[in-house]
Protein backbone atom coordinates (compact mmCIF):
# COMPACT_ATOMS: atom_id res chain seq x y z
CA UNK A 1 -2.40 -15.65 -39.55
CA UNK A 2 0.38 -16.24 -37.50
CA UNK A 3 1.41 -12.77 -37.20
CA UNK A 4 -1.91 -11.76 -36.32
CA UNK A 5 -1.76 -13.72 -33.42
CA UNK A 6 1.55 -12.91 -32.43
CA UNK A 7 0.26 -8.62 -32.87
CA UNK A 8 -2.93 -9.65 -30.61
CA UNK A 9 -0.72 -11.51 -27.71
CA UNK A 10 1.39 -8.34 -27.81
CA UNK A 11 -1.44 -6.16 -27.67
CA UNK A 12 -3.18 -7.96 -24.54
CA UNK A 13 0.61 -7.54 -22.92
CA UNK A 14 0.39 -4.32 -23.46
CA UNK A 15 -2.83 -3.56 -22.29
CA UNK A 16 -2.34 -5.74 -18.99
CA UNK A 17 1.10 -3.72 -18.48
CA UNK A 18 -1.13 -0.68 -18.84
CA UNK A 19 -3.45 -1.64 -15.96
CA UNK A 20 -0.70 -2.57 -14.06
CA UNK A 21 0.46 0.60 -13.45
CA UNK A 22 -3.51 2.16 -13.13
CA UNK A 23 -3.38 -0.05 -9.95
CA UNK A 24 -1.12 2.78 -8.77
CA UNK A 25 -2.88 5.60 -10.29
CA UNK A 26 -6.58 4.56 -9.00
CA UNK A 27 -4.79 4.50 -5.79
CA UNK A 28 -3.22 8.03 -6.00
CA UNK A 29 -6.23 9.21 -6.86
CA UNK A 30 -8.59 8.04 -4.36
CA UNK A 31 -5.79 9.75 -2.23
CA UNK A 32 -7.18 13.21 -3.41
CA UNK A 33 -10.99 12.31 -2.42
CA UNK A 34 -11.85 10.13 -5.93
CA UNK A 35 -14.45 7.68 -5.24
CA UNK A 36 -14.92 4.60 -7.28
CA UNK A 37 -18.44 5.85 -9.33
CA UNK A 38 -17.64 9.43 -10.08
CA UNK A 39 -13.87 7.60 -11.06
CA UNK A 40 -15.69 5.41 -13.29
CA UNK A 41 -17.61 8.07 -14.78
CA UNK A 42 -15.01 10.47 -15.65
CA UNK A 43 -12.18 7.87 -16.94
CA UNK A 44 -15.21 6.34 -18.99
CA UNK A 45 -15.87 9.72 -20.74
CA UNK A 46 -12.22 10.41 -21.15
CA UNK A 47 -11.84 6.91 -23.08
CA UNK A 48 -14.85 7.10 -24.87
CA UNK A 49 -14.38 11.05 -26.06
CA UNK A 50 -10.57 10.37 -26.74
CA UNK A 51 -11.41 7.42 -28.98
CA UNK A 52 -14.52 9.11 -30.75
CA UNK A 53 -12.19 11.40 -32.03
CA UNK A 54 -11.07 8.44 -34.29
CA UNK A 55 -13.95 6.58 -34.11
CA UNK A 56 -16.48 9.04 -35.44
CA UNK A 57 -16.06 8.67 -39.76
CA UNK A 58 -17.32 5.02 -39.29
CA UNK A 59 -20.76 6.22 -38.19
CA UNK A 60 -21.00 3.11 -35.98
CA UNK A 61 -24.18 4.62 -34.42
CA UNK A 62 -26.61 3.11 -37.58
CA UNK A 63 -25.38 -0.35 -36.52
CA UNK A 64 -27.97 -1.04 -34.23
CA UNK A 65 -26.20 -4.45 -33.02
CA UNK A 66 -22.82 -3.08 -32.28
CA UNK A 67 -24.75 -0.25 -30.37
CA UNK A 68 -26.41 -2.52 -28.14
CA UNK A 69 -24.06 -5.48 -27.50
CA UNK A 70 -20.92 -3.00 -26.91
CA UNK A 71 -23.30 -1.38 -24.58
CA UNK A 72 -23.56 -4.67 -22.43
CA UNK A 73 -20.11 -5.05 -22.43
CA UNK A 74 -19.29 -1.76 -21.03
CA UNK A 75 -22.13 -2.65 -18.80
CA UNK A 76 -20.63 -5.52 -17.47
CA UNK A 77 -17.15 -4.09 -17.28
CA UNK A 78 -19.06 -1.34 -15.06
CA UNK A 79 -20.11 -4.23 -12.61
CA UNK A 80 -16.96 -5.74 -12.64
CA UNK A 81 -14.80 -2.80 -11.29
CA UNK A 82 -17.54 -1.69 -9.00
CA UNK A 83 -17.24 -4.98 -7.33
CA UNK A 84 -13.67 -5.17 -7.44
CA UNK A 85 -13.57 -1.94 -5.60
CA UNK A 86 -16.26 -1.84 -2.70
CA UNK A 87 -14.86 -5.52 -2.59
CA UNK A 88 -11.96 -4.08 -1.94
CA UNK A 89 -12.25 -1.63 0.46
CA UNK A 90 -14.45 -4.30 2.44
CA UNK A 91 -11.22 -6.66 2.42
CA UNK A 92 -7.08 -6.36 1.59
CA UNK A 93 -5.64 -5.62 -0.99
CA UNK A 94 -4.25 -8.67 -1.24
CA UNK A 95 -7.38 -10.60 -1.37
CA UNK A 96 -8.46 -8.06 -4.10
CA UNK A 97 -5.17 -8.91 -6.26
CA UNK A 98 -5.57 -12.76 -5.94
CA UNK A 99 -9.08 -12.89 -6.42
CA UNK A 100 -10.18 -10.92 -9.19
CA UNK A 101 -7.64 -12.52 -11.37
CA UNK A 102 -9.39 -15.67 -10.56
CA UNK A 103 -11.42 -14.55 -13.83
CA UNK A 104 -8.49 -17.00 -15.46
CA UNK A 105 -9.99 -19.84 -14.10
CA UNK A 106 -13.83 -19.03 -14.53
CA UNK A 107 -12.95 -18.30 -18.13
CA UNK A 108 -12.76 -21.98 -18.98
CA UNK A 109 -15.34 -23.28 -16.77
CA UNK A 110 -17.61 -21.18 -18.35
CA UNK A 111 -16.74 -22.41 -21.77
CA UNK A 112 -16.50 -26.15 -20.97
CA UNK A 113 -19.21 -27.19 -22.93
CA UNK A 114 -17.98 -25.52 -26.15
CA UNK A 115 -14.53 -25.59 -25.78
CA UNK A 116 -12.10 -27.84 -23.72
CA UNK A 117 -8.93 -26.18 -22.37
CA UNK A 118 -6.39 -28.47 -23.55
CA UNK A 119 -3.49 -29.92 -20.63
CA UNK A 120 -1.06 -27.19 -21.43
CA UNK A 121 -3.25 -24.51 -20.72
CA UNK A 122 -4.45 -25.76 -17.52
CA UNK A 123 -1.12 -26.27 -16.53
CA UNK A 124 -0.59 -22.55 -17.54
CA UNK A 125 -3.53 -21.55 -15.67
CA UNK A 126 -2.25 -23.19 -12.70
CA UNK A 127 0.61 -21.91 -12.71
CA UNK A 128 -0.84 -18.25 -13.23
CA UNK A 129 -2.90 -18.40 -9.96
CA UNK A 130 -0.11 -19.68 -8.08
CA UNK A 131 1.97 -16.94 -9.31
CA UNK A 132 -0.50 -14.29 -8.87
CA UNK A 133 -0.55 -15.87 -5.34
CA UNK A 134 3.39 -15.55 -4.31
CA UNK A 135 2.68 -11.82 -5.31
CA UNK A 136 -0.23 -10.49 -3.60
CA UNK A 137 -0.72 -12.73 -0.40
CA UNK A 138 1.90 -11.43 1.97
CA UNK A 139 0.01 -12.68 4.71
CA UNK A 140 -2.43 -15.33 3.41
CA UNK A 141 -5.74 -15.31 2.36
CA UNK A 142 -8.53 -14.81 4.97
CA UNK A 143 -11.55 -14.92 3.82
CA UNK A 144 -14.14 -11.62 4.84
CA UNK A 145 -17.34 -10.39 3.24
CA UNK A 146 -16.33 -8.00 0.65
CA UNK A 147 -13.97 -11.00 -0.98
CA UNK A 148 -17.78 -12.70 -1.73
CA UNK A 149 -18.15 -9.04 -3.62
CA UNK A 150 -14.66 -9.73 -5.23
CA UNK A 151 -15.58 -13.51 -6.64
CA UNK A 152 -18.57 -11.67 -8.05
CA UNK A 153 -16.07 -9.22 -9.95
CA UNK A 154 -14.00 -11.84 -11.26
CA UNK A 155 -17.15 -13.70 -12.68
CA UNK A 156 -18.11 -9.93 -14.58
CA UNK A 157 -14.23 -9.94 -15.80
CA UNK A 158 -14.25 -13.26 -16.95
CA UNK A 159 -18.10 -12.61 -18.86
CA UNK A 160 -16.49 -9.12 -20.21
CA UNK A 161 -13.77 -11.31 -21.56
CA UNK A 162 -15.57 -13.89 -23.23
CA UNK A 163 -18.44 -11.41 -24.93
CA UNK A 164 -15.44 -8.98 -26.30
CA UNK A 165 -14.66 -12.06 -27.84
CA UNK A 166 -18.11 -12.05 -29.73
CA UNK A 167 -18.00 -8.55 -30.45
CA UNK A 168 -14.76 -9.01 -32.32
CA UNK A 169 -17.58 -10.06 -35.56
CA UNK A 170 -17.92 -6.46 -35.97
CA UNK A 171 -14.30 -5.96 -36.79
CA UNK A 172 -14.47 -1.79 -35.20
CA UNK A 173 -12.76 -2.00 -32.59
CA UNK A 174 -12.50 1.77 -31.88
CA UNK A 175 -16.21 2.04 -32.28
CA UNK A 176 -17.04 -0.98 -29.28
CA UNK A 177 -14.63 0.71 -27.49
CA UNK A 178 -16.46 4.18 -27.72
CA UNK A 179 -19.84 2.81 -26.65
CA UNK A 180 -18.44 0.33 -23.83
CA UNK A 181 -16.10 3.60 -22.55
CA UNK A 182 -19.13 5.91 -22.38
CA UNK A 183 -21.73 3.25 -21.06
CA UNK A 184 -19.25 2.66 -18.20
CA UNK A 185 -19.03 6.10 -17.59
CA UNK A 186 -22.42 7.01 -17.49
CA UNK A 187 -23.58 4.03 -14.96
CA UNK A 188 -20.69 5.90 -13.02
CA UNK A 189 -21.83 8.85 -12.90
CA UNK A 190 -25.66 7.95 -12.58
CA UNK A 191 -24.45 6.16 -9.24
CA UNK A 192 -22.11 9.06 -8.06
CA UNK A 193 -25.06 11.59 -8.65
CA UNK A 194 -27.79 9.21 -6.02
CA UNK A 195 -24.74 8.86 -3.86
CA UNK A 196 -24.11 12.67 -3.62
CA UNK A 197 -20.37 12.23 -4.49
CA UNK A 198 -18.55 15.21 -5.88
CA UNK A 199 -15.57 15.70 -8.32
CA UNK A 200 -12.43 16.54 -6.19
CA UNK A 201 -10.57 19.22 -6.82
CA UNK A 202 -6.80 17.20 -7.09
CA UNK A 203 -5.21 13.73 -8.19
CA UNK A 204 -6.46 15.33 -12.31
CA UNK A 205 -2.97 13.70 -13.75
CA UNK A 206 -4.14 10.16 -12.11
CA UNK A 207 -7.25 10.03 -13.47
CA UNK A 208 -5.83 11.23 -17.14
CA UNK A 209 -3.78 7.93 -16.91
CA UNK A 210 -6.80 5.42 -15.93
CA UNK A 211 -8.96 7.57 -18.78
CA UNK A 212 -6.91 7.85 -21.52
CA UNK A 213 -4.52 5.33 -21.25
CA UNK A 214 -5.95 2.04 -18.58
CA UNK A 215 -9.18 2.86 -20.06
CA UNK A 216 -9.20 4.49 -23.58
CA UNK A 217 -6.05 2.44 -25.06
CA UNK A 218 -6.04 -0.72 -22.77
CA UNK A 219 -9.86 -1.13 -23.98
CA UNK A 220 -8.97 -0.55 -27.51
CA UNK A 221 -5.83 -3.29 -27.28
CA UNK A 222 -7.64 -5.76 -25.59
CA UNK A 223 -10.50 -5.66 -28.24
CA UNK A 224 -8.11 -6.08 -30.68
CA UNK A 225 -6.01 -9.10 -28.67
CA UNK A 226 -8.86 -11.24 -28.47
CA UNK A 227 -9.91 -10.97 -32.14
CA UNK A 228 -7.04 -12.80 -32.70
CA UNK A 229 -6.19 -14.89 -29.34
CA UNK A 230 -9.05 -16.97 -27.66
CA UNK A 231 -10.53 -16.18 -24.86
CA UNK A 232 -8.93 -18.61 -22.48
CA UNK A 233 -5.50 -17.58 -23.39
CA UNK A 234 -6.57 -14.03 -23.77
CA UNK A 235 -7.41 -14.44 -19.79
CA UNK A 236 -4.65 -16.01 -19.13
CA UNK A 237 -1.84 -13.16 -20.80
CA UNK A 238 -3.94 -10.61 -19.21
CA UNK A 239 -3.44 -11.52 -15.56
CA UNK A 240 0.29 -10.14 -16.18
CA UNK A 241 -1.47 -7.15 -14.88
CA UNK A 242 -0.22 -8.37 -11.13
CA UNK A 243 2.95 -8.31 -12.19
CA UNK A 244 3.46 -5.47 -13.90
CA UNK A 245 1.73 -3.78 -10.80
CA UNK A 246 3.87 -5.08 -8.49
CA UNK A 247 7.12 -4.25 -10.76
CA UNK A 248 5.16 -0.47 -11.18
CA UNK A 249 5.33 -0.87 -7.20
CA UNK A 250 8.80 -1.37 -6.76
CA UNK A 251 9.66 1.47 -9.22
CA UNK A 252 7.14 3.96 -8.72
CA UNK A 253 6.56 3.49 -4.99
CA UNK A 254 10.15 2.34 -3.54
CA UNK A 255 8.39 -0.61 -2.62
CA UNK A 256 10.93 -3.50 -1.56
CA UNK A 257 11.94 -6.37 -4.09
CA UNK A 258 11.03 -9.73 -2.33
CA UNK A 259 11.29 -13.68 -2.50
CA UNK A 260 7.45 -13.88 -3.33
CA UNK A 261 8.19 -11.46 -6.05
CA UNK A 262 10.65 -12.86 -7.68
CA UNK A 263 8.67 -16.34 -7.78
CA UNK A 264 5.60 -15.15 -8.34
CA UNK A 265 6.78 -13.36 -11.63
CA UNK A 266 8.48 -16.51 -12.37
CA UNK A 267 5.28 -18.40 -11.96
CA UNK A 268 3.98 -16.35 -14.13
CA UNK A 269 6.27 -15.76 -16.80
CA UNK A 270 6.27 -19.66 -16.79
CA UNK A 271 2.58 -19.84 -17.32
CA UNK A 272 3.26 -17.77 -20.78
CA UNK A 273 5.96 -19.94 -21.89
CA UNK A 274 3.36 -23.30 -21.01
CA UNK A 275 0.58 -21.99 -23.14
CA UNK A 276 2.76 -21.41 -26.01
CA UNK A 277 5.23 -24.11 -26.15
CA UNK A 278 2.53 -26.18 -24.58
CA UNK A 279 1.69 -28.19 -27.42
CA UNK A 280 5.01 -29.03 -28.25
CA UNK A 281 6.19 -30.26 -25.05
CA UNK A 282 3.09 -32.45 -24.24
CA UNK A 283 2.73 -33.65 -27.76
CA UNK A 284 0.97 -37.23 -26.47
CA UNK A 285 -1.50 -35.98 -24.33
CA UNK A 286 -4.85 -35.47 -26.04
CA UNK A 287 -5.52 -31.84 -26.99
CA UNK A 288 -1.77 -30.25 -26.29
């Protein structure tokens, strides 16, 4: 049991290291023309037709419950990165960062009633928004109208999160993350083709990266994570996505190594240790 848990915190590291770096390869790509549907759409149906490949001998299409319920969670997941990125290009970049990871915090709230978070892991949480602060507000946080847009896509992250939890029942993980890919992808291309956007004709290598492997192989981790990590704490490992973007920054980009991101991986990093050792170092206060 133990190991299991141990495997599913490494796998939600890894698949929050993963989209990370996709921060830098959606953003290459919308440099050749890519908008965010016909994006969607095509990294959807490079997950889903990667995975199917594996995915196919457990004939998950007669299970009419997985069918359905993975389909709402790629539907929601759809939702959620829309958001995130007309959110985005209606605010900074910045806001976008800080924001959306505020799933963290909505995680919890939406679970109050049927599970507490315990001291130590509000601690950690705090200590993950304030680190996922020092590394994406440069210049503060001013509020504008796409960051109302942006709250909205951290509400559909932090739903995604807590349904993949349910899903985990079905114990196919490749299968859910077959149907959510290719639900994702058509909504994305459903909206691309009333929008009149085409496929460009460059930034192919970018989008293999957020298809196969920020889409395809994050998806397939992260199902896998939270079978065996709950949802709060799954939130919480997964915001190390702003670090490793900003570290995928500095060593992809040549983007400078500052103050706020040295604290602000520190911050976080210490979040991680909290919700671990947590329980030992707060041993008197009720619930760890």
């Amino acid at each position: 049991m133990k190991n299991q848990e141990l495997y599913g915190k490494m796998a939600l590291f890894m698949a929050a290291f993963l989209w990370g770096v996709s921060f830098i390869a959606v953003e290459k790509a919308m440099d050749f023309g890519w908008t965010p549907f016909n994006l969607l759409g095509v990294r959807g149906l490079l997950a889903g037709s990667a995975l199917m490949i594996f995915a196919y001998r457990r004939k998950f299409w007669f299970n009419g419950k997985l069918l359905f319920e993975s389909a709402l969670a790629g539907f929601i997941m759809f939702l959620g990165m829309a958001l995130q990125t007309y959110g985005q290009a209606m605010s900074t970049v910045s806001n976008s960062s800080f924001i959306t990871v505020l799933y963290v915090v909505f995680i919890p709230i939406m679970l109050w009633k049927v599970q507490k978070p315990s001291f130590s892991v509000l601690l950690a949480i705090f200590f993950g928004v304030l680190g996922t602060g020092f590394l994406t507000l440069q210049e503060g946080l001013s509020l504008r109208l796409g960051d109302i847009l942006l709250v909205g896509s951290a509400w559909m992250f932090a739903l995604h999160i807590i349904f993949l939890g349910r899903l985990a029942r079905f114990n196919d993980a490749m299968s859910v993350s077959v149907v959510q890919s290719y639900t994702m992808s058509l909504f994305g291309f459903i909206f691309s083709f009333f929008l009149n956007q085409s496929i460009p004709n460059g930034g192919y290598i970018y989008v293999a990266y957020a298809g196969f492997l920020s889409s395809g192989l994050a998806f397939l981790l992260q199902l896998y994570g939270q079978k065996h990590v709950k949802p709060t704490a799954a939130g919480l490992f997964l915001t190390m996505e702003a670090l490793f973007g900003s570290l995928g920054a500095i060593i992809l980009l040549n983007e400078p190594f500052t103050i706020n991101i040295f604290i602000g991986g520190s911050l976080m990093v210490l979040a991680v240790v909290t919700i671990e050792l947590g329980p030992k170092l707060f041993p008197r206060i009720k619930g760890g």
